[in-house]
PDB file of N, CA and C in Angstrom:
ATOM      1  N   UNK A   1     116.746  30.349 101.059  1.00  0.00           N
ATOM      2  CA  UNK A   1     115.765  30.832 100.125  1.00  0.00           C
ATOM      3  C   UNK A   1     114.885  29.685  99.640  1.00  0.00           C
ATOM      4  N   UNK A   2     115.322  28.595  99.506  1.00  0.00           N
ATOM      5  CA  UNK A   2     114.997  27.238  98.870  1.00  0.00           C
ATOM      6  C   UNK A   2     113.919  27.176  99.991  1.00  0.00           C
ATOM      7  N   UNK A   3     114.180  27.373 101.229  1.00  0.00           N
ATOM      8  CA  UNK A   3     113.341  26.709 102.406  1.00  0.00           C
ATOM      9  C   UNK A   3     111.876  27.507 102.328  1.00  0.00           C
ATOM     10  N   UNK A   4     112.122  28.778 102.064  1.00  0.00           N
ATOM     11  CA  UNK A   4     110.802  29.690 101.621  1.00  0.00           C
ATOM     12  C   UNK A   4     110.015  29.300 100.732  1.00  0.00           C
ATOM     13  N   UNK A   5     110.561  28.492  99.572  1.00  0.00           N
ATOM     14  CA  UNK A   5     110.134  28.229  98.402  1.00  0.00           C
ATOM     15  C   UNK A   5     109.410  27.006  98.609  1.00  0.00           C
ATOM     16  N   UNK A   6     110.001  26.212  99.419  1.00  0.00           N
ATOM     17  CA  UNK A   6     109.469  24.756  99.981  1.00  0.00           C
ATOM     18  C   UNK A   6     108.076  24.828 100.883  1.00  0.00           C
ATOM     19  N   UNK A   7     108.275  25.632 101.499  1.00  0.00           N
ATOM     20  CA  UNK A   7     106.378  26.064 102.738  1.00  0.00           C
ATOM     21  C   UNK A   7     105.648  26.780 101.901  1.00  0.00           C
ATOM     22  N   UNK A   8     105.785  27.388 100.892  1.00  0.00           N
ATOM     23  CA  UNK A   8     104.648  28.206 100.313  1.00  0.00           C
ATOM     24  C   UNK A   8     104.680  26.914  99.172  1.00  0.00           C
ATOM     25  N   UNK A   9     105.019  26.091  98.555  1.00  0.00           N
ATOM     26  CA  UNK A   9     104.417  24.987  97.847  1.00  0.00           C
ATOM     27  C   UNK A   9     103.717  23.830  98.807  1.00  0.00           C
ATOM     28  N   UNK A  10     104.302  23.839 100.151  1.00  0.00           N
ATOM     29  CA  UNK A  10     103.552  22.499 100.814  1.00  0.00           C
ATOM     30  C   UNK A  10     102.395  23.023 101.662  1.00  0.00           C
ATOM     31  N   UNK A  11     102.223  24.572 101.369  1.00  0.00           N
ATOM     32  CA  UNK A  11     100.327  25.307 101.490  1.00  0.00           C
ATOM     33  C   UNK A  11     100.177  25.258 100.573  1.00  0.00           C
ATOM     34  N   UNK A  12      99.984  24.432  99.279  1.00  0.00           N
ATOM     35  CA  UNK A  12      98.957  25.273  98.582  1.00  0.00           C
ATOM     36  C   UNK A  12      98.836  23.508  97.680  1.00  0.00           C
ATOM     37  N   UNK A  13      97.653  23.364  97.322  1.00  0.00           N
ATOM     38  CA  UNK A  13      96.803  22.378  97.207  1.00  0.00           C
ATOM     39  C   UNK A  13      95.834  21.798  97.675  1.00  0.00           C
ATOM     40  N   UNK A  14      94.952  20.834  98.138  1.00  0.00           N
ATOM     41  CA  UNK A  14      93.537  20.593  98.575  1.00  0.00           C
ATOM     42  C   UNK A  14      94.206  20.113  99.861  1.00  0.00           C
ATOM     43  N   UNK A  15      93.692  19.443 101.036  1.00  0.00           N
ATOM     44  CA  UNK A  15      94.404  19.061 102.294  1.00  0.00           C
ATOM     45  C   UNK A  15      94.603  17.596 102.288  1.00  0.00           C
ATOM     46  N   UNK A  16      94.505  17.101 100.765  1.00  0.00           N
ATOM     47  CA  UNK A  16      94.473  15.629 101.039  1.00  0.00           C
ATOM     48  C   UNK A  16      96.300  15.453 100.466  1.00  0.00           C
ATOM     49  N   UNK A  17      96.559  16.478  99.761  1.00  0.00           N
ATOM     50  CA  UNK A  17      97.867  16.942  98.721  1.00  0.00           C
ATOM     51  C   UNK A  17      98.700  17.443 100.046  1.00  0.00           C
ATOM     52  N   UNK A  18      98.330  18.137 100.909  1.00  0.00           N
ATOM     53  CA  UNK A  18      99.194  18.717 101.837  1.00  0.00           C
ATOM     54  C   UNK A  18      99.585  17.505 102.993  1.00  0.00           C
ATOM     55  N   UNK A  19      98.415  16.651 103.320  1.00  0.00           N
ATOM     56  CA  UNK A  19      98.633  15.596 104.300  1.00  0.00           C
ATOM     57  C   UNK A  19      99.934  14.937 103.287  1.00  0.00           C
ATOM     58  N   UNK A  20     100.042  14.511 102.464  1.00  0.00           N
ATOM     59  CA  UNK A  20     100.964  13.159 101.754  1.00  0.00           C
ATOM     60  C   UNK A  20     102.408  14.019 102.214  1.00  0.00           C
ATOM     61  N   UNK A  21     102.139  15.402 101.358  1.00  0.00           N
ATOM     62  CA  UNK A  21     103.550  15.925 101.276  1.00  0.00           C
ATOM     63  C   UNK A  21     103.966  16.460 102.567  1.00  0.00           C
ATOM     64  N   UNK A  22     103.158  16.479 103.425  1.00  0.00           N
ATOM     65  CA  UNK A  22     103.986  16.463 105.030  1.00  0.00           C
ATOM     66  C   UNK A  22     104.243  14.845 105.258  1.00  0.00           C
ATOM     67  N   UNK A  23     103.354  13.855 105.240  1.00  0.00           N
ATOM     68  CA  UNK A  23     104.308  12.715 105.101  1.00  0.00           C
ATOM     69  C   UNK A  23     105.377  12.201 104.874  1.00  0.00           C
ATOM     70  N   UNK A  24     105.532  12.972 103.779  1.00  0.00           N
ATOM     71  CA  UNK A  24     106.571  12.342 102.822  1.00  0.00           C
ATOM     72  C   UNK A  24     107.383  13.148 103.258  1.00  0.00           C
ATOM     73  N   UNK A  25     107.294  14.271 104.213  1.00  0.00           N
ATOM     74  CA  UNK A  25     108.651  15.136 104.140  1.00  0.00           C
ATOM     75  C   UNK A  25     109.045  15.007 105.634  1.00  0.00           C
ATOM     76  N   UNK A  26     108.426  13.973 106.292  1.00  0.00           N
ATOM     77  CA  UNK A  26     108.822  13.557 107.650  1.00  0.00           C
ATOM     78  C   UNK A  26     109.774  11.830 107.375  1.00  0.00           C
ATOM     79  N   UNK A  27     108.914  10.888 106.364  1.00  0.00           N
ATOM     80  CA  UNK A  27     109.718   9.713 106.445  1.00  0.00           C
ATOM     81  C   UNK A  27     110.653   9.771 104.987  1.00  0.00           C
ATOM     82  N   UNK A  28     110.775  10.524 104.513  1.00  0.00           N
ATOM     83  CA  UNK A  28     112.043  10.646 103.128  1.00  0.00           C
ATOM     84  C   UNK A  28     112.889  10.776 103.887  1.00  0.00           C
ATOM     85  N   UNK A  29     113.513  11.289 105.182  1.00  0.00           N
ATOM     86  CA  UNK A  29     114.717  11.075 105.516  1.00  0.00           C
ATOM     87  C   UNK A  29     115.228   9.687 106.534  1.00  0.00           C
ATOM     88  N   UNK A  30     114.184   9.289 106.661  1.00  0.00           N
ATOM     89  CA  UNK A  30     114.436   8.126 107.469  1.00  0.00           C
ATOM     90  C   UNK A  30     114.665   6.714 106.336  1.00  0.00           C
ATOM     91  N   UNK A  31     114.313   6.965 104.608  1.00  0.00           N
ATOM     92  CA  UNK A  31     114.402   5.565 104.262  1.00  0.00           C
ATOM     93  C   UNK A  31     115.349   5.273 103.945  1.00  0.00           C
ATOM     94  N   UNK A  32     116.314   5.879 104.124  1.00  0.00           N
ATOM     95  CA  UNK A  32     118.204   4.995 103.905  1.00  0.00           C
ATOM     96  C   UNK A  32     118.371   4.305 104.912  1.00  0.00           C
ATOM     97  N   UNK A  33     118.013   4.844 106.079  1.00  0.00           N
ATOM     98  CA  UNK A  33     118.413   4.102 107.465  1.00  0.00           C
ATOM     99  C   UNK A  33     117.845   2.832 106.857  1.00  0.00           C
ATOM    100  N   UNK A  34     116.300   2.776 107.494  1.00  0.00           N
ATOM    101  CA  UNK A  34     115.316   1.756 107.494  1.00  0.00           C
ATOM    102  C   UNK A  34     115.882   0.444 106.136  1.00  0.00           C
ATOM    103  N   UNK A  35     116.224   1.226 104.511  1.00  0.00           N
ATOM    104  CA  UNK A  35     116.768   0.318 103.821  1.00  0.00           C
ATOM    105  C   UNK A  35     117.959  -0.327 104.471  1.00  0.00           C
ATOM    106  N   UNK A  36     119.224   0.054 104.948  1.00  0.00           N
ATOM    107  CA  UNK A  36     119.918   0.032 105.238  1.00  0.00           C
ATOM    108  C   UNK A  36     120.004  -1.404 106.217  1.00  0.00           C
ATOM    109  N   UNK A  37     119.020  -1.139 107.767  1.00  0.00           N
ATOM    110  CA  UNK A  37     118.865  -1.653 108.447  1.00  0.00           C
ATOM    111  C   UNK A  37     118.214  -3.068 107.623  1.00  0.00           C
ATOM    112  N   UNK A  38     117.377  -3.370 106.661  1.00  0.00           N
ATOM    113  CA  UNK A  38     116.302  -3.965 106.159  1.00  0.00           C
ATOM    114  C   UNK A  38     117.586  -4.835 105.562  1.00  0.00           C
ATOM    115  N   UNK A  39     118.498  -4.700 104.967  1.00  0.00           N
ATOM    116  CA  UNK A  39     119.465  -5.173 104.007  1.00  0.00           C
ATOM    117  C   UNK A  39     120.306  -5.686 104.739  1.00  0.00           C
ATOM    118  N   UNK A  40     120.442  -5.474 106.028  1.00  0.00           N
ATOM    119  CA  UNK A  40     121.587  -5.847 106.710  1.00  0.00           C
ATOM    120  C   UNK A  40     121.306  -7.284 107.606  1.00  0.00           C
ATOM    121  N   UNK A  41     119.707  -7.057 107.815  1.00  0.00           N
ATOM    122  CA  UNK A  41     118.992  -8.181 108.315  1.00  0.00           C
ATOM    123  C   UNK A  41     118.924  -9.429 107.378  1.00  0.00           C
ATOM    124  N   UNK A  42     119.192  -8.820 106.240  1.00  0.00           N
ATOM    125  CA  UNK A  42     118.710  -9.735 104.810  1.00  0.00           C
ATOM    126  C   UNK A  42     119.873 -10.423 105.049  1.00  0.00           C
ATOM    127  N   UNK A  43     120.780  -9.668 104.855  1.00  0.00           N
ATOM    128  CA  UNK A  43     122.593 -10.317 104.897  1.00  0.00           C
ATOM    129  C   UNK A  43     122.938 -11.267 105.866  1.00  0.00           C
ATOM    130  N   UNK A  44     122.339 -10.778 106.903  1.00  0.00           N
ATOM    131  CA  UNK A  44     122.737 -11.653 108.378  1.00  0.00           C
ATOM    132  C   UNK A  44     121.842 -13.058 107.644  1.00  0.00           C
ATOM    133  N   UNK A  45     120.443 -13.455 107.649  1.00  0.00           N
ATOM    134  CA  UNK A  45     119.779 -14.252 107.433  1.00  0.00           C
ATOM    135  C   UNK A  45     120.232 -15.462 106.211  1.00  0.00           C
ATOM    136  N   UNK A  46     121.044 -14.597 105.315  1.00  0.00           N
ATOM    137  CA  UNK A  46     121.415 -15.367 104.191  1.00  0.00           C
ATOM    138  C   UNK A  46     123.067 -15.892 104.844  1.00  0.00           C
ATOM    139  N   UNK A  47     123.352 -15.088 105.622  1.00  0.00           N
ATOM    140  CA  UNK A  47     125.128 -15.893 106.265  1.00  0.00           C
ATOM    141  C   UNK A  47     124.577 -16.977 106.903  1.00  0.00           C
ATOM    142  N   UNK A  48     123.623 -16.236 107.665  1.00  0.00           N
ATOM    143  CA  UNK A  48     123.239 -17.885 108.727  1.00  0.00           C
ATOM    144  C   UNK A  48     122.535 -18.798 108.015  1.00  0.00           C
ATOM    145  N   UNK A  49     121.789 -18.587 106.755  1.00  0.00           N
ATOM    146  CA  UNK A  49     121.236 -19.732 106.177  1.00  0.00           C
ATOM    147  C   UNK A  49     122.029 -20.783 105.373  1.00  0.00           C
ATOM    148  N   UNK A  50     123.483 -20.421 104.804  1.00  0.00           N
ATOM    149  CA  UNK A  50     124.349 -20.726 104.054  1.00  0.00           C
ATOM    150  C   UNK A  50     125.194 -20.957 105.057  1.00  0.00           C
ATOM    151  N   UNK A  51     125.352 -21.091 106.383  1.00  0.00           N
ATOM    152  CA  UNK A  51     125.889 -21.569 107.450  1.00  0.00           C
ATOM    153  C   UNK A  51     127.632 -20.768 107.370  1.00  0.00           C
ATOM    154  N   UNK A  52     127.663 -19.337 106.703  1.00  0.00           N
ATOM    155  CA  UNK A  52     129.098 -18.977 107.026  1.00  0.00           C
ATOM    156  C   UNK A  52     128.601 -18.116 107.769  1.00  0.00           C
ATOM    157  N   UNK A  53     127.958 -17.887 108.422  1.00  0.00           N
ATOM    158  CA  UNK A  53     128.049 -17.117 110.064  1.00  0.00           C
ATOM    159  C   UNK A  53     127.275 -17.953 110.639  1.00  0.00           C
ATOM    160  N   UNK A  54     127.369 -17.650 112.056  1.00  0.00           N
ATOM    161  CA  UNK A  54     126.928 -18.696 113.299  1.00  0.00           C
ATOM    162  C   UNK A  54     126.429 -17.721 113.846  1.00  0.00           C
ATOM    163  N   UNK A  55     124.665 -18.207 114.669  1.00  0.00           N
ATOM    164  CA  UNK A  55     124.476 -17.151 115.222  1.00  0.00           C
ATOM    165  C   UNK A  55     124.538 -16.701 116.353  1.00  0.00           C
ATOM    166  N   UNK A  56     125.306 -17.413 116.919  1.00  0.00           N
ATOM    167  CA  UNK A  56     126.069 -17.445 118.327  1.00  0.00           C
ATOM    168  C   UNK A  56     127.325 -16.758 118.404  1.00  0.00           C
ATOM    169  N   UNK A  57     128.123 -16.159 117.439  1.00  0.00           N
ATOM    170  CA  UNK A  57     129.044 -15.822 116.727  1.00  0.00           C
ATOM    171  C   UNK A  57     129.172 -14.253 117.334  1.00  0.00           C
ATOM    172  N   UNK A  58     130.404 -13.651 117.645  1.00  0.00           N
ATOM    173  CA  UNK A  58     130.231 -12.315 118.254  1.00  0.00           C
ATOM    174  C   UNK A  58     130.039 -11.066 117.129  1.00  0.00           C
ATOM    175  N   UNK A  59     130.093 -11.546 115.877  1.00  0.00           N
ATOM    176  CA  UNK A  59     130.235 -10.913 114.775  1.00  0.00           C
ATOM    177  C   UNK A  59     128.699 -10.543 114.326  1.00  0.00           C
ATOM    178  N   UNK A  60     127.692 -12.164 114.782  1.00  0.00           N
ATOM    179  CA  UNK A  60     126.569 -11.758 114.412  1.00  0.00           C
ATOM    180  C   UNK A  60     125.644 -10.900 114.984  1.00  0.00           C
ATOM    181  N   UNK A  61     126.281 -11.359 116.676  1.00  0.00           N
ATOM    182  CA  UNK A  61     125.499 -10.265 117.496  1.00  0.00           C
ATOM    183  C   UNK A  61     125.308  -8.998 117.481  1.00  0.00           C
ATOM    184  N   UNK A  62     127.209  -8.341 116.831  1.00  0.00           N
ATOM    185  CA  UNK A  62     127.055  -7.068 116.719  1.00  0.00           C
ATOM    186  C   UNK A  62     126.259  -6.241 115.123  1.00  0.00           C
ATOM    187  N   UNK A  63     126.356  -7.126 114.300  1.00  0.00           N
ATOM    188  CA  UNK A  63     125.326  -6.887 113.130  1.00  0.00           C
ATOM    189  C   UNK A  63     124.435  -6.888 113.045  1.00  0.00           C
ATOM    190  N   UNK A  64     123.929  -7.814 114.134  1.00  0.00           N
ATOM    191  CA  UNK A  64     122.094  -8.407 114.636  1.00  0.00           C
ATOM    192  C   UNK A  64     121.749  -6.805 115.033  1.00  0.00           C
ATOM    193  N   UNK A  65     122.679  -6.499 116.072  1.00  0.00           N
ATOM    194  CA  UNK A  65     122.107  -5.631 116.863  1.00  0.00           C
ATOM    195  C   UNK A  65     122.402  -4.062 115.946  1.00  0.00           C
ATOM    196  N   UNK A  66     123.083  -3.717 115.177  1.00  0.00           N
ATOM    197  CA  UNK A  66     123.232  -2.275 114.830  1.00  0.00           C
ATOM    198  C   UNK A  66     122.000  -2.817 113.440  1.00  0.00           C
ATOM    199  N   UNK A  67     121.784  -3.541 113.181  1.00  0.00           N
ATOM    200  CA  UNK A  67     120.721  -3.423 112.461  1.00  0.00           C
ATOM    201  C   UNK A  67     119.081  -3.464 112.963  1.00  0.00           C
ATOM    202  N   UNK A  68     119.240  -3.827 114.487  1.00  0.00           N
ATOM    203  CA  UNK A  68     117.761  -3.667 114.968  1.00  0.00           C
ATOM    204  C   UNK A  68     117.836  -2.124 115.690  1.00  0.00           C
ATOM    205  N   UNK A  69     118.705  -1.376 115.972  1.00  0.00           N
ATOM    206  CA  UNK A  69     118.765  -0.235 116.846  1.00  0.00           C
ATOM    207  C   UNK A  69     117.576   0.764 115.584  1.00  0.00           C
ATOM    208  N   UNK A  70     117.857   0.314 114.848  1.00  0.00           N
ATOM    209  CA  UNK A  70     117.225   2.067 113.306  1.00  0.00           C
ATOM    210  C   UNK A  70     115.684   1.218 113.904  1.00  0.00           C
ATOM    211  N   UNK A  71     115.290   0.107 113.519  1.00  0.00           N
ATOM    212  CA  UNK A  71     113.780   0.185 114.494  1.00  0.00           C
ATOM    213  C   UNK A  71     113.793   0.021 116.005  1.00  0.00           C
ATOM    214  N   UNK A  72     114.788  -0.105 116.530  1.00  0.00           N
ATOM    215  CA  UNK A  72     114.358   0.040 118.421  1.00  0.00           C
ATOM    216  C   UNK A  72     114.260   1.635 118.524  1.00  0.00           C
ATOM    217  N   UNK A  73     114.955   2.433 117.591  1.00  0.00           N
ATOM    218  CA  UNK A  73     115.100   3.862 117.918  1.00  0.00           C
ATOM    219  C   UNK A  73     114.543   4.832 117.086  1.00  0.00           C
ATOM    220  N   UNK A  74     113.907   3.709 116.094  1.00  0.00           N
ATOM    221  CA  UNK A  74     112.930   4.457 115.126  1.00  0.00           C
ATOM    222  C   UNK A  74     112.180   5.631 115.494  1.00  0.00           C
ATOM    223  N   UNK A  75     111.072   6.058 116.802  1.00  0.00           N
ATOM    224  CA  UNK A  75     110.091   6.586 117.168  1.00  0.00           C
ATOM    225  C   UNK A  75     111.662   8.170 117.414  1.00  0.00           C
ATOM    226  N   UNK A  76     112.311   8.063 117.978  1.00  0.00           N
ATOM    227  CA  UNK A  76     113.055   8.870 118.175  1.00  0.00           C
ATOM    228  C   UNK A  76     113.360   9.657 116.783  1.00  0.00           C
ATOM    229  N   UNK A  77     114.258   8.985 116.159  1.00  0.00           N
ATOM    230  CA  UNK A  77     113.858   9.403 114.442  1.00  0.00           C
ATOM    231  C   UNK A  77     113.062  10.100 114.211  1.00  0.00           C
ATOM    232  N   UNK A  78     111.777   9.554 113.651  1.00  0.00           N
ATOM    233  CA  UNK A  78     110.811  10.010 113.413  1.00  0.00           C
ATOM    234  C   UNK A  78     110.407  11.611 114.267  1.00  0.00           C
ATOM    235  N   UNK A  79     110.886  11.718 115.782  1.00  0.00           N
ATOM    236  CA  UNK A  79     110.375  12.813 116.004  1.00  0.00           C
ATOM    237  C   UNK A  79     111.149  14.059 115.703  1.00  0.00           C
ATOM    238  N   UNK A  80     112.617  13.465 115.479  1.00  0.00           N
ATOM    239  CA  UNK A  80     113.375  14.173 114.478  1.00  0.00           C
ATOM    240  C   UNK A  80     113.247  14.846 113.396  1.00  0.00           C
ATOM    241  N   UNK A  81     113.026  14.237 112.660  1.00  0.00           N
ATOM    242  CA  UNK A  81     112.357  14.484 111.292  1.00  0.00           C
ATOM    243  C   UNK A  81     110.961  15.156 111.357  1.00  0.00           C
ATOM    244  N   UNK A  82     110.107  14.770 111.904  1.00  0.00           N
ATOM    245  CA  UNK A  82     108.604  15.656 112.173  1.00  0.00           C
ATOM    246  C   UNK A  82     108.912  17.362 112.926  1.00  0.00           C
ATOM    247  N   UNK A  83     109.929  16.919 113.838  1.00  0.00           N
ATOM    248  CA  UNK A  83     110.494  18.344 114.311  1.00  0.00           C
ATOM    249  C   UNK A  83     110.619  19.072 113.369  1.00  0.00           C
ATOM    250  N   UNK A  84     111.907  18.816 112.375  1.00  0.00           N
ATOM    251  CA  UNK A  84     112.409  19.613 111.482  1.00  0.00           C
ATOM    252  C   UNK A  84     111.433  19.543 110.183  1.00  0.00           C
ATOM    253  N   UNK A  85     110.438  19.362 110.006  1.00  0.00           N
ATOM    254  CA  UNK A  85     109.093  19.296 109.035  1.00  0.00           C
ATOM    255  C   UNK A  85     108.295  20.470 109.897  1.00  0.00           C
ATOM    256  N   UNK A  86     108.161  20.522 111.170  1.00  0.00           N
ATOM    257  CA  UNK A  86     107.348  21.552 111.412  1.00  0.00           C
ATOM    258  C   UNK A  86     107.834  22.756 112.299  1.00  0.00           C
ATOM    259  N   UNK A  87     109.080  22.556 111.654  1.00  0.00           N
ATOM    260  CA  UNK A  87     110.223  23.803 112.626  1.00  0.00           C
ATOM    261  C   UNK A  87     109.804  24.125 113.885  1.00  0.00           C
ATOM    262  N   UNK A  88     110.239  22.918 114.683  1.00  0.00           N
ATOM    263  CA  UNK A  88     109.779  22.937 116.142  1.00  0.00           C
ATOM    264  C   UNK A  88     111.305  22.745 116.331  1.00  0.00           C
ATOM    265  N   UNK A  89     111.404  22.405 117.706  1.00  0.00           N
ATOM    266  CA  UNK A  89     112.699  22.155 118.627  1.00  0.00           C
ATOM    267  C   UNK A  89     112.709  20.599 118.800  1.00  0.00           C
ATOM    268  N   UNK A  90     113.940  20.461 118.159  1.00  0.00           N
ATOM    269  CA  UNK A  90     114.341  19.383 118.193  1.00  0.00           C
ATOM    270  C   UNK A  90     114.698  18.505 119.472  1.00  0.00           C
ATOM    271  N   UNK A  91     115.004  19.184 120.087  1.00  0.00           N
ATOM    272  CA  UNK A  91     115.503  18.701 121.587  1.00  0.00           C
ATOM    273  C   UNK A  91     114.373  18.366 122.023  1.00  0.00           C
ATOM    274  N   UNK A  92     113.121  19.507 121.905  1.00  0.00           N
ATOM    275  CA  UNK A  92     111.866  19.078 122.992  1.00  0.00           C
ATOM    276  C   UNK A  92     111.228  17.676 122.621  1.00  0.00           C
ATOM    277  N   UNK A  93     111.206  17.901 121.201  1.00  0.00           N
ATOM    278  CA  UNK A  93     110.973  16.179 120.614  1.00  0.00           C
ATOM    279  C   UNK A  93     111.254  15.066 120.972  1.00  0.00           C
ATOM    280  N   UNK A  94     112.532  15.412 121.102  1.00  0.00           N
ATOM    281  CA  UNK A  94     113.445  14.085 121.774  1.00  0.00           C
ATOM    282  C   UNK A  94     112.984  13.708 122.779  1.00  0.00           C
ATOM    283  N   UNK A  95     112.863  14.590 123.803  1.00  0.00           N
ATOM    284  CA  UNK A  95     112.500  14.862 125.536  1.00  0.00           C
ATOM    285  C   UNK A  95     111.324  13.782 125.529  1.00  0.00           C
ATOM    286  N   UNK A  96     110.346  14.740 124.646  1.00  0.00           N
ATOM    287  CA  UNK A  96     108.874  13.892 124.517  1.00  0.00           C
ATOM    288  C   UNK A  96     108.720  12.431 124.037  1.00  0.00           C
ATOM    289  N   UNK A  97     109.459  12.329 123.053  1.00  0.00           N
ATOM    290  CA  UNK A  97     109.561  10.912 122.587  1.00  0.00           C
ATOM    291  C   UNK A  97     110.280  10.005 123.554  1.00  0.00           C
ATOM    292  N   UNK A  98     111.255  10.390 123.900  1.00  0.00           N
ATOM    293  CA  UNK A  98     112.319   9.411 125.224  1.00  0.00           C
ATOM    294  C   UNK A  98     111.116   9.435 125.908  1.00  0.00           C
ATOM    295  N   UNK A  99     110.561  10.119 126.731  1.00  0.00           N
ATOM    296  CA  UNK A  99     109.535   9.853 127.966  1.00  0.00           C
ATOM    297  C   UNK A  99     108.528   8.566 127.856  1.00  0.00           C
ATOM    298  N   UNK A 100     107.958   8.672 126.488  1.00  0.00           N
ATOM    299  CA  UNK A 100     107.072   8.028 126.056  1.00  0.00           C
ATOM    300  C   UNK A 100     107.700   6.923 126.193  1.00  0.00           C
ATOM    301  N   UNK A 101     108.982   6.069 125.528  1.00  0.00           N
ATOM    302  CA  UNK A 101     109.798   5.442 125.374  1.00  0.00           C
ATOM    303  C   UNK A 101     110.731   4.251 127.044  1.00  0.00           C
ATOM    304  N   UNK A 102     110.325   5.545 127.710  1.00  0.00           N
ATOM    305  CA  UNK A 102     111.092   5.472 128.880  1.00  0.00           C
ATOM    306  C   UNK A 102     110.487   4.269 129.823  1.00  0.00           C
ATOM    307  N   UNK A 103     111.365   3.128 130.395  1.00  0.00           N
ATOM    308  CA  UNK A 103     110.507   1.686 130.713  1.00  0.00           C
ATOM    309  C   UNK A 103     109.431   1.949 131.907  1.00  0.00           C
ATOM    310  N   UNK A 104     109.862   2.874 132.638  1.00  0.00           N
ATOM    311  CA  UNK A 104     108.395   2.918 133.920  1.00  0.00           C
ATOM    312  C   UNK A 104     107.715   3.381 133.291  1.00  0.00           C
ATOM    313  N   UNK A 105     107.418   4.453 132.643  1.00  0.00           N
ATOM    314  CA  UNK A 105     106.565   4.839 131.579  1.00  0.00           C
ATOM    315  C   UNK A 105     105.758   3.846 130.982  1.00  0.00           C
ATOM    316  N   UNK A 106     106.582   3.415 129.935  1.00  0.00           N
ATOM    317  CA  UNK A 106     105.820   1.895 128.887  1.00  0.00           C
ATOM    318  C   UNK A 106     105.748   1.030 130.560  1.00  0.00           C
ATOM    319  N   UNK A 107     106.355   0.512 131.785  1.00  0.00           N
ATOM    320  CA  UNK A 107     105.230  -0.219 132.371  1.00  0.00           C
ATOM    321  C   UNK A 107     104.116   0.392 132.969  1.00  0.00           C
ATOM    322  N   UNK A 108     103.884   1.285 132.500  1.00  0.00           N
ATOM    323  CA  UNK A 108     102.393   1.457 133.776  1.00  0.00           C
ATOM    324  C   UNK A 108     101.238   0.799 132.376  1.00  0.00           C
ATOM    325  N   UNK A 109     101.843   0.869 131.422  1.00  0.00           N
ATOM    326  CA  UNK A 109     101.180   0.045 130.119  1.00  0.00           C
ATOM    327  C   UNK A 109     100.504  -1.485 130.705  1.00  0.00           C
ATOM    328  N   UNK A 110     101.298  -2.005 131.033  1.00  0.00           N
ATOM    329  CA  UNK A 110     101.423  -3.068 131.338  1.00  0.00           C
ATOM    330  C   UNK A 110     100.238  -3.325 132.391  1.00  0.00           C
ATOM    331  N   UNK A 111      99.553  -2.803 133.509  1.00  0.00           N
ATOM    332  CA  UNK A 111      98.674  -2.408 134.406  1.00  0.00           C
ATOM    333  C   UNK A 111      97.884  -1.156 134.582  1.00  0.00           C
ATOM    334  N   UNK A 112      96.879  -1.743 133.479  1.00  0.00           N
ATOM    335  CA  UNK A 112      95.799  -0.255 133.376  1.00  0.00           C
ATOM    336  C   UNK A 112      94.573  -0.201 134.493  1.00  0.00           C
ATOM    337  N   UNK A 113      94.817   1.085 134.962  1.00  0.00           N
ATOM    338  CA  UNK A 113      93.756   1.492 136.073  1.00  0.00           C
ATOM    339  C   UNK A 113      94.812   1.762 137.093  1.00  0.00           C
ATOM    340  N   UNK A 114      95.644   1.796 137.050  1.00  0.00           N
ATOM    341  CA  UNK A 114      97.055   1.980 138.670  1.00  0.00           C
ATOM    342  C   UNK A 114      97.177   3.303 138.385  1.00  0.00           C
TER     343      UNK A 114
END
């Protein structure tokens, strides 16, 4: 019922009011990650600056790395969240976003006009 109540408030205002609050209702679920990830980078930076982690260290690698995956996999996210903002299919999102994502794909980037 809540969800009914939620689309007939995010029609109705001028389209500059409707752009924000579809914004906001695509990246509000992504900012715990993103903090999350942001804090964890902070943490790593302050071990290795205070020299009690090494960053050669197998401990740092695996912290390095689960804190860069929320932005390597960000775009995926995001189409998550935009899915379920515009009650589309989540799966097809994915599909579309992986493709985009996908390395022969991103190389034909690399050589424009082929």
């Amino acid at each position: 019922m809540s969800s009914e109540k939620d689309h007939q408030t995010e029609k109705t205002g001028n389209i500059i009011t409707r752009f924000f609050n579809t914004m906001s209702s695509i990246m509000t679920p992504i900012v715990p990650a993103l903090a999350g990830a942001g804090m964890l980078k902070a943490l790593l930076v302050i071990l290795t600056t205070f020299e009690l982690l090494s960053a050669e260290s197998g401990t740092y690698k695996i912290l390095a790395a689960a804190s860069s995956s929320v932005f390597y996999f960000l775009p995926l996210l995001l189409a998550i969240s935009t899915a379920r903002t515009f009650d589309a299919n989540m799966f097809i999102s994915l599909v579309i976003m992986g493709a985009l994502l996908e390395p022969n794909f991103t190389g034909l980037m690399e050589k424009p006009g082929m």
